[in-house]
PDB file of N, CA and C in Angstrom:
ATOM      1  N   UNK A   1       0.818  -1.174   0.000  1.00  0.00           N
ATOM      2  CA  UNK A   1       0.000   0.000   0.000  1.00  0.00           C
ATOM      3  C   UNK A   1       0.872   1.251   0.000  1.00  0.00           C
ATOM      4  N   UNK A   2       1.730   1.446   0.703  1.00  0.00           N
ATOM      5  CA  UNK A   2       2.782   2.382   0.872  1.00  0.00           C
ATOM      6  C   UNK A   2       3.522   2.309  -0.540  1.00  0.00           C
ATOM      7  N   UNK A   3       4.288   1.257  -0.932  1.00  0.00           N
ATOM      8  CA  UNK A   3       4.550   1.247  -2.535  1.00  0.00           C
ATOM      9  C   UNK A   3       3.212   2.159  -3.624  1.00  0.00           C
ATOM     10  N   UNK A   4       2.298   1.644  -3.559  1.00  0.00           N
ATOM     11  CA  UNK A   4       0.895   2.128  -4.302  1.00  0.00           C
ATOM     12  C   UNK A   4       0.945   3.726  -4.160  1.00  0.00           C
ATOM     13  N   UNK A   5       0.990   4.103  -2.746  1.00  0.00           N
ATOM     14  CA  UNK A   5       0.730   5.498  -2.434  1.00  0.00           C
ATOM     15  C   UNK A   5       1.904   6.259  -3.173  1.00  0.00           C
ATOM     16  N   UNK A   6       3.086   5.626  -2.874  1.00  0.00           N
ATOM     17  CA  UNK A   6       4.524   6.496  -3.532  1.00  0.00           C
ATOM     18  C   UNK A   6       4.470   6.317  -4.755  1.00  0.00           C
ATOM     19  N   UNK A   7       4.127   5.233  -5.603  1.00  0.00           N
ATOM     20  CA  UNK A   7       3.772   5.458  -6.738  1.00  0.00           C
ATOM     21  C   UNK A   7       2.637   6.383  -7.410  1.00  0.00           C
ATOM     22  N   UNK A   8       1.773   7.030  -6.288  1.00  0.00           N
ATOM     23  CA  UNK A   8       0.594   7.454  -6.787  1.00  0.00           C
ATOM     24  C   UNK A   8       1.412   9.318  -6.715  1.00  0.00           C
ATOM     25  N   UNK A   9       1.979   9.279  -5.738  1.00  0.00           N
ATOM     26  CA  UNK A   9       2.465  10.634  -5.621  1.00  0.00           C
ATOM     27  C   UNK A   9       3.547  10.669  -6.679  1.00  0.00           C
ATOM     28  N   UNK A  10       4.229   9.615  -7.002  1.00  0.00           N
ATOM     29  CA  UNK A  10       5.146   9.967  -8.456  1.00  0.00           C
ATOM     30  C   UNK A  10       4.707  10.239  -9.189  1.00  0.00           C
ATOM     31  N   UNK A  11       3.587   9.520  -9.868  1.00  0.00           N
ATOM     32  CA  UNK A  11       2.422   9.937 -10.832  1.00  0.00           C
ATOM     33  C   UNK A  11       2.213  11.280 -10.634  1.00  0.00           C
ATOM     34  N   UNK A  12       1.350  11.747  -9.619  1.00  0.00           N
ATOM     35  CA  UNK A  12       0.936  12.856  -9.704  1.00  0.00           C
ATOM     36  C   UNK A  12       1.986  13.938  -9.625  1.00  0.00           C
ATOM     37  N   UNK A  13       3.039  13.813  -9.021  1.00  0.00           N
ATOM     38  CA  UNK A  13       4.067  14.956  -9.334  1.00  0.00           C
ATOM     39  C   UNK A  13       4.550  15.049 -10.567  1.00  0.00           C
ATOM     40  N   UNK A  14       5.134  14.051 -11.305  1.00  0.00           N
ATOM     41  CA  UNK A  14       5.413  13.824 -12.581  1.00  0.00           C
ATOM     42  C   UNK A  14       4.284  14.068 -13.544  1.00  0.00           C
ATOM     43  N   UNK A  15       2.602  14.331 -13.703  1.00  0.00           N
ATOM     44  CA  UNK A  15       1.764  14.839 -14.016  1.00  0.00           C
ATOM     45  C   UNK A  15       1.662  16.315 -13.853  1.00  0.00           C
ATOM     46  N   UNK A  16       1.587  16.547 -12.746  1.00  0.00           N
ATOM     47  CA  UNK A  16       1.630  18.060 -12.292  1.00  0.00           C
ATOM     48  C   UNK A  16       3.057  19.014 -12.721  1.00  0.00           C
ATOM     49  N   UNK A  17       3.849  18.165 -12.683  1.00  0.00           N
ATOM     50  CA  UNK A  17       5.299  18.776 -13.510  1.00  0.00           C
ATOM     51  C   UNK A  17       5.061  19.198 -15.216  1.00  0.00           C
ATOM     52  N   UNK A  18       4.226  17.559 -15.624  1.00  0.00           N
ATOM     53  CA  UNK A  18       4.376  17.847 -17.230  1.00  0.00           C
ATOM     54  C   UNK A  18       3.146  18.808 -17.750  1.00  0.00           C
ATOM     55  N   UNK A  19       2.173  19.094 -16.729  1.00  0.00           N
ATOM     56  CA  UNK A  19       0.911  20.056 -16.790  1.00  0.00           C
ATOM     57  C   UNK A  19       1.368  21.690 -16.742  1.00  0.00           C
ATOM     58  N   UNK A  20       2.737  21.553 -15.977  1.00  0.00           N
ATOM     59  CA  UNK A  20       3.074  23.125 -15.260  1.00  0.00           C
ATOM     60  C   UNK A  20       4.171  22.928 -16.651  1.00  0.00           C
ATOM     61  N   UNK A  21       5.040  22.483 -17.223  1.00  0.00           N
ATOM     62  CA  UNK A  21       5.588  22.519 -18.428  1.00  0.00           C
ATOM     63  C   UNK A  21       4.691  22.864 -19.213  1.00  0.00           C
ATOM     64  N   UNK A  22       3.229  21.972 -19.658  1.00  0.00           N
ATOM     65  CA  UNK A  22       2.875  22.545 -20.921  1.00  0.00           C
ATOM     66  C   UNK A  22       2.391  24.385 -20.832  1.00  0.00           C
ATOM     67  N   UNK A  23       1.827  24.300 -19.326  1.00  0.00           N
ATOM     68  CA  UNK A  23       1.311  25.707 -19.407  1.00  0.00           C
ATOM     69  C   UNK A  23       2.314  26.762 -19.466  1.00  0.00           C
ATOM     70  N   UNK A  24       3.285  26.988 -18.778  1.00  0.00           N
ATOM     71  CA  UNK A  24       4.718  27.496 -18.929  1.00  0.00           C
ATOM     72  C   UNK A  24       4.972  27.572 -20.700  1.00  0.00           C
ATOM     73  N   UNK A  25       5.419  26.215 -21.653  1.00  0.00           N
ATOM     74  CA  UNK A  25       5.249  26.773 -23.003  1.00  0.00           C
ATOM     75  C   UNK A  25       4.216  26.858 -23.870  1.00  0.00           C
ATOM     76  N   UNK A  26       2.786  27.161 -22.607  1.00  0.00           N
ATOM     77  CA  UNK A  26       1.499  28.194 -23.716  1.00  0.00           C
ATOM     78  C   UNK A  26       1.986  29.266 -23.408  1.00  0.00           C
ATOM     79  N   UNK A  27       2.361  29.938 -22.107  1.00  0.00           N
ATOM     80  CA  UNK A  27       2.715  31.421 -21.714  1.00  0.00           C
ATOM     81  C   UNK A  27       3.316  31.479 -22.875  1.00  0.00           C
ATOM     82  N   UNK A  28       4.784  30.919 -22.703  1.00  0.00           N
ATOM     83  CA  UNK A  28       5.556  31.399 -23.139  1.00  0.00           C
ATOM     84  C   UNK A  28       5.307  31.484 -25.076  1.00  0.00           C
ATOM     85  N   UNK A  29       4.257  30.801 -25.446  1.00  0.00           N
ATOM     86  CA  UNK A  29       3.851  31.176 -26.964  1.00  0.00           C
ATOM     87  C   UNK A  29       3.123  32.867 -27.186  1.00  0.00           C
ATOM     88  N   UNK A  30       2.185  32.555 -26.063  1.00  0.00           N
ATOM     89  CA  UNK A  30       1.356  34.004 -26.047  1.00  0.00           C
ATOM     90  C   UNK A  30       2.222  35.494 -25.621  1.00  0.00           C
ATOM     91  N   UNK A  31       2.896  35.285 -25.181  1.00  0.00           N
ATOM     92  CA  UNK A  31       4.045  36.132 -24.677  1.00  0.00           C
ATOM     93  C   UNK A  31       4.710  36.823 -25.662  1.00  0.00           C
ATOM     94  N   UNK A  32       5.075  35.854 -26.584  1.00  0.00           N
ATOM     95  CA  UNK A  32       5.727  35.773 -27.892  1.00  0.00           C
ATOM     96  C   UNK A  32       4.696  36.686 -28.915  1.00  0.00           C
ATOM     97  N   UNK A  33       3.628  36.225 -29.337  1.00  0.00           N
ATOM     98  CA  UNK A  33       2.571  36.273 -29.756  1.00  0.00           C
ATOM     99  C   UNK A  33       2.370  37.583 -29.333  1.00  0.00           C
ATOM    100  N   UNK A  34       2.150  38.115 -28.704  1.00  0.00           N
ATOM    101  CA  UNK A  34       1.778  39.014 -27.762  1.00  0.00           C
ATOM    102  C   UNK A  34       2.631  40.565 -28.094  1.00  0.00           C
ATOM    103  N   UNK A  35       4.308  40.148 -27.700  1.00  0.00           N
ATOM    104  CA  UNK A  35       5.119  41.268 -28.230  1.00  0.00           C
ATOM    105  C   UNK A  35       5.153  41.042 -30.124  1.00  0.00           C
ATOM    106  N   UNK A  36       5.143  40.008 -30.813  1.00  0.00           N
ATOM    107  CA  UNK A  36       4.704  40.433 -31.946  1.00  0.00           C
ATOM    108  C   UNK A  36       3.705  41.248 -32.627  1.00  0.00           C
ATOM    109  N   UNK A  37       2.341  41.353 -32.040  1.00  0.00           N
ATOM    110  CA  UNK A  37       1.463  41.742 -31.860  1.00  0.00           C
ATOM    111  C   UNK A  37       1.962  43.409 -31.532  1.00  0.00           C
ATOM    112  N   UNK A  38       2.719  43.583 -30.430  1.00  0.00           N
ATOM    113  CA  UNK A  38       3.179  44.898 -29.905  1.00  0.00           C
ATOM    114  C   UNK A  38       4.370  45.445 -31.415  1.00  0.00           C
ATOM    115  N   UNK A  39       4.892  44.680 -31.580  1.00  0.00           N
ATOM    116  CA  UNK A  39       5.911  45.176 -32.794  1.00  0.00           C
ATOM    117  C   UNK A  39       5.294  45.616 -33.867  1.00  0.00           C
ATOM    118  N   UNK A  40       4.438  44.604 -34.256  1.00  0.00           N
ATOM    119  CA  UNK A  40       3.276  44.454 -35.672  1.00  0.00           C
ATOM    120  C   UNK A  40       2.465  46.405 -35.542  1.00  0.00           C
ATOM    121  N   UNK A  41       1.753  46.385 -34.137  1.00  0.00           N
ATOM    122  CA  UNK A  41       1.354  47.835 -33.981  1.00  0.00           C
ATOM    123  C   UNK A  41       1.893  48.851 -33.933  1.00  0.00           C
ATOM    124  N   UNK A  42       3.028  48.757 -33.510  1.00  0.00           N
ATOM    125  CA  UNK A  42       4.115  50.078 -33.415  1.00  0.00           C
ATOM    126  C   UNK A  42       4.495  49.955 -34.894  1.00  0.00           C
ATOM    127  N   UNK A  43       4.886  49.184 -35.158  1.00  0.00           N
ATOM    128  CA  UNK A  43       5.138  49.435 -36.799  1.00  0.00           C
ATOM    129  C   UNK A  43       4.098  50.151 -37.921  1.00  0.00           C
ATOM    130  N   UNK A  44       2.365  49.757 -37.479  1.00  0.00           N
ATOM    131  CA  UNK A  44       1.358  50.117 -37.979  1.00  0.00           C
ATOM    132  C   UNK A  44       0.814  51.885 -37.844  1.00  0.00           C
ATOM    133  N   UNK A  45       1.630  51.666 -36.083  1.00  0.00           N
ATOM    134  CA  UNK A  45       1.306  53.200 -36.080  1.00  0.00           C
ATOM    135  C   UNK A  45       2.576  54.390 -36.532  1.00  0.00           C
ATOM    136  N   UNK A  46       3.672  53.622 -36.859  1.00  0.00           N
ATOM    137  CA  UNK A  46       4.843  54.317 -37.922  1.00  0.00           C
ATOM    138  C   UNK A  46       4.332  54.524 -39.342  1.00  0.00           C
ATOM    139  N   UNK A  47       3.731  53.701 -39.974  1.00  0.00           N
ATOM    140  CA  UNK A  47       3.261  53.991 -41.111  1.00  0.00           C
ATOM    141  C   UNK A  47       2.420  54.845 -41.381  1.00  0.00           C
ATOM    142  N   UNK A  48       1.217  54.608 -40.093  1.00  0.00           N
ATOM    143  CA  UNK A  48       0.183  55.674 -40.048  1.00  0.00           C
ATOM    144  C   UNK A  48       0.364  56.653 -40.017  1.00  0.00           C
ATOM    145  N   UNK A  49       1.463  57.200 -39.219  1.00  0.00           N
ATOM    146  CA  UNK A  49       2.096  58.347 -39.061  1.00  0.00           C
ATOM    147  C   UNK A  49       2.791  59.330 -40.321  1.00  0.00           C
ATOM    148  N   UNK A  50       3.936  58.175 -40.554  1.00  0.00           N
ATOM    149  CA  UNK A  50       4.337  58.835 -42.082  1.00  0.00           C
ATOM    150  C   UNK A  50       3.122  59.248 -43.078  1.00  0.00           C
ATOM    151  N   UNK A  51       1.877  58.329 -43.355  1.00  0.00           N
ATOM    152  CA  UNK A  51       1.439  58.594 -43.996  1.00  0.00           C
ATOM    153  C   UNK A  51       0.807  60.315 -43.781  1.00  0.00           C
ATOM    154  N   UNK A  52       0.100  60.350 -42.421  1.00  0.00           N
ATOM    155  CA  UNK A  52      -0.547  61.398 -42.159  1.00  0.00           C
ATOM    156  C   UNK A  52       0.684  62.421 -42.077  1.00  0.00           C
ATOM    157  N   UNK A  53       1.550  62.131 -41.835  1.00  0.00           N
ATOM    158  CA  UNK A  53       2.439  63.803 -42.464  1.00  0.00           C
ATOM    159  C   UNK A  53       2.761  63.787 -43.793  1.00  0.00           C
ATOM    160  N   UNK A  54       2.797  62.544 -44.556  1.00  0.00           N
ATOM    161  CA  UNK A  54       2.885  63.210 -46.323  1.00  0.00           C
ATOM    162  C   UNK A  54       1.460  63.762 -46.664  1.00  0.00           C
ATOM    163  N   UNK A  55       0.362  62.899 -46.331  1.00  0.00           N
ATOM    164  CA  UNK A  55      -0.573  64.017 -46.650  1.00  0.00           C
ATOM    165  C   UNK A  55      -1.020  65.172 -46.212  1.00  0.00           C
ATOM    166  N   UNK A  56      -0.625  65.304 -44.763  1.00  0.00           N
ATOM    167  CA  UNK A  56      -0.628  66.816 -44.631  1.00  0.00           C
ATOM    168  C   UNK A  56       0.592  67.646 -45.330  1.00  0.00           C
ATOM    169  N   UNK A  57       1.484  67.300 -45.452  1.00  0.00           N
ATOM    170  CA  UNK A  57       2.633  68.144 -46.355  1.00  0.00           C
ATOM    171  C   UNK A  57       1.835  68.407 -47.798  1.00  0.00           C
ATOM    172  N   UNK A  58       1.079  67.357 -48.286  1.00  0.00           N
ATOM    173  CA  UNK A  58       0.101  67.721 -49.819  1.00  0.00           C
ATOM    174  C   UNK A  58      -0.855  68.609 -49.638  1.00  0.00           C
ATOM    175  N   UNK A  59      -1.423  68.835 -48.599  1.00  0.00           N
ATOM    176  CA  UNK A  59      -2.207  69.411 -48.129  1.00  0.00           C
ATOM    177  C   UNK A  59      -2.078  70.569 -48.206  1.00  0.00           C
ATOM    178  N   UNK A  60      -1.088  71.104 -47.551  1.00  0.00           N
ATOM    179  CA  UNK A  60      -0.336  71.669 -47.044  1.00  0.00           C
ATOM    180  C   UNK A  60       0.065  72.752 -48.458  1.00  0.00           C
ATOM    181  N   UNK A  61       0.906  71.805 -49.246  1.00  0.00           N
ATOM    182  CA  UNK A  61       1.772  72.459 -50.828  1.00  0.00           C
ATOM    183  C   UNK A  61       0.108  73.021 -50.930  1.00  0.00           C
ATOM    184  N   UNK A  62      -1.272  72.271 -51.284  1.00  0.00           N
ATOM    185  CA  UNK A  62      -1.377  72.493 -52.084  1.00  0.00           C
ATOM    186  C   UNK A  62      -2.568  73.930 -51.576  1.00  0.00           C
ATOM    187  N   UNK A  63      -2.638  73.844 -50.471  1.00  0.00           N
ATOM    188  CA  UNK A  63      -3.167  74.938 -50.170  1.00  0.00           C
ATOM    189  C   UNK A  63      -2.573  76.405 -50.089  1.00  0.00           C
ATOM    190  N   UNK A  64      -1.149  76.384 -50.050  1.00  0.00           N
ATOM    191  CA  UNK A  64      -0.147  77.247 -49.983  1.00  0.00           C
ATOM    192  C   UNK A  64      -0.440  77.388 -52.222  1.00  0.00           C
ATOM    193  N   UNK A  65      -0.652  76.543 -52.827  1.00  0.00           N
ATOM    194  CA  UNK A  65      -0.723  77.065 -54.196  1.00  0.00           C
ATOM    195  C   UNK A  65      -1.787  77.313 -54.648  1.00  0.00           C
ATOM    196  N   UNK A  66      -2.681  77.244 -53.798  1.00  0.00           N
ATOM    197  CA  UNK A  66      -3.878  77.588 -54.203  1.00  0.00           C
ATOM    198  C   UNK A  66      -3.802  79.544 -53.597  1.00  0.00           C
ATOM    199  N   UNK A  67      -3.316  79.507 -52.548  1.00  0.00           N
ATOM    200  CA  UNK A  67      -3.299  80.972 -51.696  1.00  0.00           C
ATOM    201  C   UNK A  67      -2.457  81.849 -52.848  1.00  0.00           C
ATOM    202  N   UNK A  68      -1.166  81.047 -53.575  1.00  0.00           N
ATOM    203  CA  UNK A  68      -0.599  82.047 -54.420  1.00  0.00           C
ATOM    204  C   UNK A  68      -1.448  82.139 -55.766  1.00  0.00           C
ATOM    205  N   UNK A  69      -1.995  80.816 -56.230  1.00  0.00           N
ATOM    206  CA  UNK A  69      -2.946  81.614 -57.101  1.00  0.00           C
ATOM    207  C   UNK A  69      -4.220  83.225 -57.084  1.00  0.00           C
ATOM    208  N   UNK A  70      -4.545  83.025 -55.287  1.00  0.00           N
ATOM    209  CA  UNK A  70      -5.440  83.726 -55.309  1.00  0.00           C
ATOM    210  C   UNK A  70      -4.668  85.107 -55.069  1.00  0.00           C
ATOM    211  N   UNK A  71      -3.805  85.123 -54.591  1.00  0.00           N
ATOM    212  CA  UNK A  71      -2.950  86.432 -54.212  1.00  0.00           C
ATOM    213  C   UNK A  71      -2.233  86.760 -55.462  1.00  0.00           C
ATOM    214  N   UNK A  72      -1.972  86.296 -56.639  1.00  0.00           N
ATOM    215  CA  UNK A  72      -1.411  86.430 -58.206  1.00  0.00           C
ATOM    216  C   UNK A  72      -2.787  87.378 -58.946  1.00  0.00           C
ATOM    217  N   UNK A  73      -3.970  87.070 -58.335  1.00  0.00           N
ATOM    218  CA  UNK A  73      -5.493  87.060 -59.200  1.00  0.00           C
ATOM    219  C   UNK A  73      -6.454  88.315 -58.449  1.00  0.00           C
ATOM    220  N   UNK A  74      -5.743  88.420 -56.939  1.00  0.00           N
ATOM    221  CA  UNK A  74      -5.953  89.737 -56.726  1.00  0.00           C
ATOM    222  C   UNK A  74      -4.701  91.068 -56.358  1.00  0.00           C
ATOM    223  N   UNK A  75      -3.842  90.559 -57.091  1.00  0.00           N
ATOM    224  CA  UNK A  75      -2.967  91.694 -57.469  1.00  0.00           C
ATOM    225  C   UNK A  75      -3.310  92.149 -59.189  1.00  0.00           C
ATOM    226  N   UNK A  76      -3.278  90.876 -59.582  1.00  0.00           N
ATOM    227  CA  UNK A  76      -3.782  91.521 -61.308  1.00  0.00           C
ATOM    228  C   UNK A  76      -5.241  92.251 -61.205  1.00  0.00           C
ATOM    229  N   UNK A  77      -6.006  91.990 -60.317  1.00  0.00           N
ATOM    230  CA  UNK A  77      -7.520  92.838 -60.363  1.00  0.00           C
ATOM    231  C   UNK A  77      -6.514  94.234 -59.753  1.00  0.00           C
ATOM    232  N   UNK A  78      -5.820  94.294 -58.860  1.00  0.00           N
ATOM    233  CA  UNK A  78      -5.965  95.258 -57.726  1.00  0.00           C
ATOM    234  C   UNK A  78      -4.740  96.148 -59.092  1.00  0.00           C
ATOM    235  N   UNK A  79      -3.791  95.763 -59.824  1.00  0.00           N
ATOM    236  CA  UNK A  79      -3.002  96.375 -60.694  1.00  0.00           C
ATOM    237  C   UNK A  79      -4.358  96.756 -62.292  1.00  0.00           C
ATOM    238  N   UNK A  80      -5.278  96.308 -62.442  1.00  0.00           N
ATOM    239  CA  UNK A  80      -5.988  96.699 -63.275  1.00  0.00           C
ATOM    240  C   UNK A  80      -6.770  98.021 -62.907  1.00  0.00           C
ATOM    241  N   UNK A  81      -6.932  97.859 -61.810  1.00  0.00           N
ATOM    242  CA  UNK A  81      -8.282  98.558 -61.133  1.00  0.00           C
ATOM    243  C   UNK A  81      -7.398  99.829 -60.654  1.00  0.00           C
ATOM    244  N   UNK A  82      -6.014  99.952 -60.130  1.00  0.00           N
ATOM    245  CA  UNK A  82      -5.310 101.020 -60.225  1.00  0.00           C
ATOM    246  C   UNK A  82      -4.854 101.719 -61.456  1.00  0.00           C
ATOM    247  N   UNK A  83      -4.776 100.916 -62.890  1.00  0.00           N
ATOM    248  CA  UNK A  83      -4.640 101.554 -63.646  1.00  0.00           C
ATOM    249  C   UNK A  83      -5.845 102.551 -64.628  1.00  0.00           C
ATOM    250  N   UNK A  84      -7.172 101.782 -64.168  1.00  0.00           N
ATOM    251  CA  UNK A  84      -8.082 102.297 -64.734  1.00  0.00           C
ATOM    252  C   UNK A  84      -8.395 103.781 -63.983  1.00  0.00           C
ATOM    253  N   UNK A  85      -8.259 103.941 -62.461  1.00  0.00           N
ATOM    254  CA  UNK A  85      -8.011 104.785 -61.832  1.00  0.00           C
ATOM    255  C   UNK A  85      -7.547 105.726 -62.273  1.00  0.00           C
ATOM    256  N   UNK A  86      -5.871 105.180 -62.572  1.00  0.00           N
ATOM    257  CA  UNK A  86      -5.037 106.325 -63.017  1.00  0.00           C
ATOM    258  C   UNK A  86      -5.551 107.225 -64.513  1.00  0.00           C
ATOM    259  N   UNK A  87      -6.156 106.060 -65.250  1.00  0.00           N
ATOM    260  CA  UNK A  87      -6.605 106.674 -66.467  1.00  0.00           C
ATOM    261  C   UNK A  87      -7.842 107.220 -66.317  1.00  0.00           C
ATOM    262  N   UNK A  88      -8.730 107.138 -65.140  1.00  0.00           N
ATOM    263  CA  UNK A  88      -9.616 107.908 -65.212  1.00  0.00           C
ATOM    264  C   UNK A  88      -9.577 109.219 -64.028  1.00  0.00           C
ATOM    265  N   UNK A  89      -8.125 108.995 -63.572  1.00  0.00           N
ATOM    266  CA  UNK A  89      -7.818 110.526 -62.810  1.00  0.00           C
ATOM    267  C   UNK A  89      -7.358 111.457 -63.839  1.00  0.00           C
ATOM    268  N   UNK A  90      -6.230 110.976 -64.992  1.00  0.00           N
ATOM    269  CA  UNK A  90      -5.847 111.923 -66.060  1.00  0.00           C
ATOM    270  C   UNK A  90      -6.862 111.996 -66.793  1.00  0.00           C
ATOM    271  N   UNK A  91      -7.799 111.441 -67.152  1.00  0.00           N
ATOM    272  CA  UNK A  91      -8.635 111.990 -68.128  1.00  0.00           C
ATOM    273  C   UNK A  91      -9.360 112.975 -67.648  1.00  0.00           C
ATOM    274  N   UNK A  92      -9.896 112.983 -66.266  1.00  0.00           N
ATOM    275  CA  UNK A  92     -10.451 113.846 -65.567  1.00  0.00           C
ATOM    276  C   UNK A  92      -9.466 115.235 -65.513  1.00  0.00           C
ATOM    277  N   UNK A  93      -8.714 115.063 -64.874  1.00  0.00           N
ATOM    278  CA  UNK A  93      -7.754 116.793 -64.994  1.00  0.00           C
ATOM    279  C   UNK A  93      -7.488 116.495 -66.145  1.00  0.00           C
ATOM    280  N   UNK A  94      -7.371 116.139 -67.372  1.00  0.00           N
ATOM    281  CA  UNK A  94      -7.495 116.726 -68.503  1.00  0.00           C
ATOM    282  C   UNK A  94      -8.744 117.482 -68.995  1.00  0.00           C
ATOM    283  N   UNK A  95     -10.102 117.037 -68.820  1.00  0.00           N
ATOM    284  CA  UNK A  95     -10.824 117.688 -68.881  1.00  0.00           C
ATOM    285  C   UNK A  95     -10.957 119.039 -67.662  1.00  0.00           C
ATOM    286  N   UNK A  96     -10.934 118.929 -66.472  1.00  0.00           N
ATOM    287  CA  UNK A  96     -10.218 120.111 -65.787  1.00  0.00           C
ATOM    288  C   UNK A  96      -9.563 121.419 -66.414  1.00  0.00           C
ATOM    289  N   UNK A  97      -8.600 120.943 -66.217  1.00  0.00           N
ATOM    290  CA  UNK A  97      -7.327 121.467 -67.444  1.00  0.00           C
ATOM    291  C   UNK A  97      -8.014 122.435 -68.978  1.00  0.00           C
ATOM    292  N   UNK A  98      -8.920 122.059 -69.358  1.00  0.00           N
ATOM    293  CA  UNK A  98      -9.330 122.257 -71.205  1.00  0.00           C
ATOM    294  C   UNK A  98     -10.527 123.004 -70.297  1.00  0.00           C
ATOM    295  N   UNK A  99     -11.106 122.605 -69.460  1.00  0.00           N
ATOM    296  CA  UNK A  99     -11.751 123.993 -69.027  1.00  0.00           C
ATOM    297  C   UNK A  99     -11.585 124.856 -68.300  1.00  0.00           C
ATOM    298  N   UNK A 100     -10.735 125.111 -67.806  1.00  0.00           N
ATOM    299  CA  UNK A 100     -10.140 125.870 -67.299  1.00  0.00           C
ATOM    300  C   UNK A 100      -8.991 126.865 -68.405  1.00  0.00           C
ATOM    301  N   UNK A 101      -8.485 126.140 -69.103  1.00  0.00           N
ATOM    302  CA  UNK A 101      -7.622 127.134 -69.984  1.00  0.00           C
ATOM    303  C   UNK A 101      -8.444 127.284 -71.173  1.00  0.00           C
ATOM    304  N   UNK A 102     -10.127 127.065 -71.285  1.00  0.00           N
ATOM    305  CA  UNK A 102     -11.270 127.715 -72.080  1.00  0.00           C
ATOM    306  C   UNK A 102     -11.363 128.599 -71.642  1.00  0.00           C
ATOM    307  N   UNK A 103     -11.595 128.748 -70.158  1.00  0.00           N
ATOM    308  CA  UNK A 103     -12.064 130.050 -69.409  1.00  0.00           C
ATOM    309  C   UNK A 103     -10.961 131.395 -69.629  1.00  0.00           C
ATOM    310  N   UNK A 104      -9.748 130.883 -69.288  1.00  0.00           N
ATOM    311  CA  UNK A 104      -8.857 131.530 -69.305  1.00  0.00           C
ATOM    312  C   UNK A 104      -8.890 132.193 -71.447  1.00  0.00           C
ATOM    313  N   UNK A 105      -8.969 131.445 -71.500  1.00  0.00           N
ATOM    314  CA  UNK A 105      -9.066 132.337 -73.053  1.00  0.00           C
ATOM    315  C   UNK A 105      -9.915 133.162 -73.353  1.00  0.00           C
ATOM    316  N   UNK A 106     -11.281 132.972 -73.052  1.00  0.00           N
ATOM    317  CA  UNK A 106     -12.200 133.506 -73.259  1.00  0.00           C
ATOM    318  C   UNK A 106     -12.142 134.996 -72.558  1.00  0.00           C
ATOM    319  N   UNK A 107     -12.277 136.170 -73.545  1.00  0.00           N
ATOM    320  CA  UNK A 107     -12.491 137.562 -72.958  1.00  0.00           C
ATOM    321  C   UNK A 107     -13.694 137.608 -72.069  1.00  0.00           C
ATOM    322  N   UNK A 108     -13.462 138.291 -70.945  1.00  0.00           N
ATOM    323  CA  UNK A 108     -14.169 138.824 -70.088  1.00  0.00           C
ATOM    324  C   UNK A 108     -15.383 139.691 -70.924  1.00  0.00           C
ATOM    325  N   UNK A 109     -16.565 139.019 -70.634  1.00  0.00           N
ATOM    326  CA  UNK A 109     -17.601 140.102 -71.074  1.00  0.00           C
ATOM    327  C   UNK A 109     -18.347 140.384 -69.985  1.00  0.00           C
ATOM    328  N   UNK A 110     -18.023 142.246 -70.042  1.00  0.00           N
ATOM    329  CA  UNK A 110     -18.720 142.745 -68.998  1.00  0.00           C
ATOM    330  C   UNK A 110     -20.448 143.008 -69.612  1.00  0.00           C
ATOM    331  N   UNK A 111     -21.409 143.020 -68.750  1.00  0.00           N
ATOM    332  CA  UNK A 111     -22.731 143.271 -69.093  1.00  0.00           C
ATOM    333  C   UNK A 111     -23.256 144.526 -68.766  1.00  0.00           C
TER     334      UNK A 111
END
């Protein structure tokens, strides 16, 4: 009986050993598993990253070329619109001018 019993506790230690082994290399798979998983994401959120600063850099160009188009489109209005100015300030003191040196020609008539 004592033989039986020591055999029963070999069993079960030698069970309980090869039970605490297998679970030991599940940890140690998921563990594994686990920081791959951690690598796999950090890598995912590097890409994500690069990506979202090249497209904000496109973004970016292309809103900066859109601003110089509009600043190219209101200097040509704002250089038109000063020149029409200018040509309609000289035309004005030219007419000024032609009446005023009418007047000046014209003899004084007293009544």
């Amino acid at each position: 009986m004592l033989i039986g019993l020591f055999i029963g506790l070999s069993v079960g230690v030698v069970v309980a050993a090869l039970v605490y082994w297998l679970l030991m290399q599940r940890v140690k798979r998921l563990l594994s598993a686990l920081k791959n998983n951690q690598l796999h994401l950090q890598q995912l959120a590097g890409d994500y990253e690069n990506q979202l600063q090249a497209a904000t850099a496109r973004m970016q160009a292309d809103h900066e070329q859109h601003l110089t188009k509009n600043i190219e489109h209101y200097q040509d209005n704002h250089m038109r619109h000063t020149e029409l100015m200018k040509l309609d300030f000289e035309t004005r003191l030219e007419v000024i001018e032609a009446a005023y040196n009418r007047e000046l020609d014209t003899p004084i008539q007293t009544s």
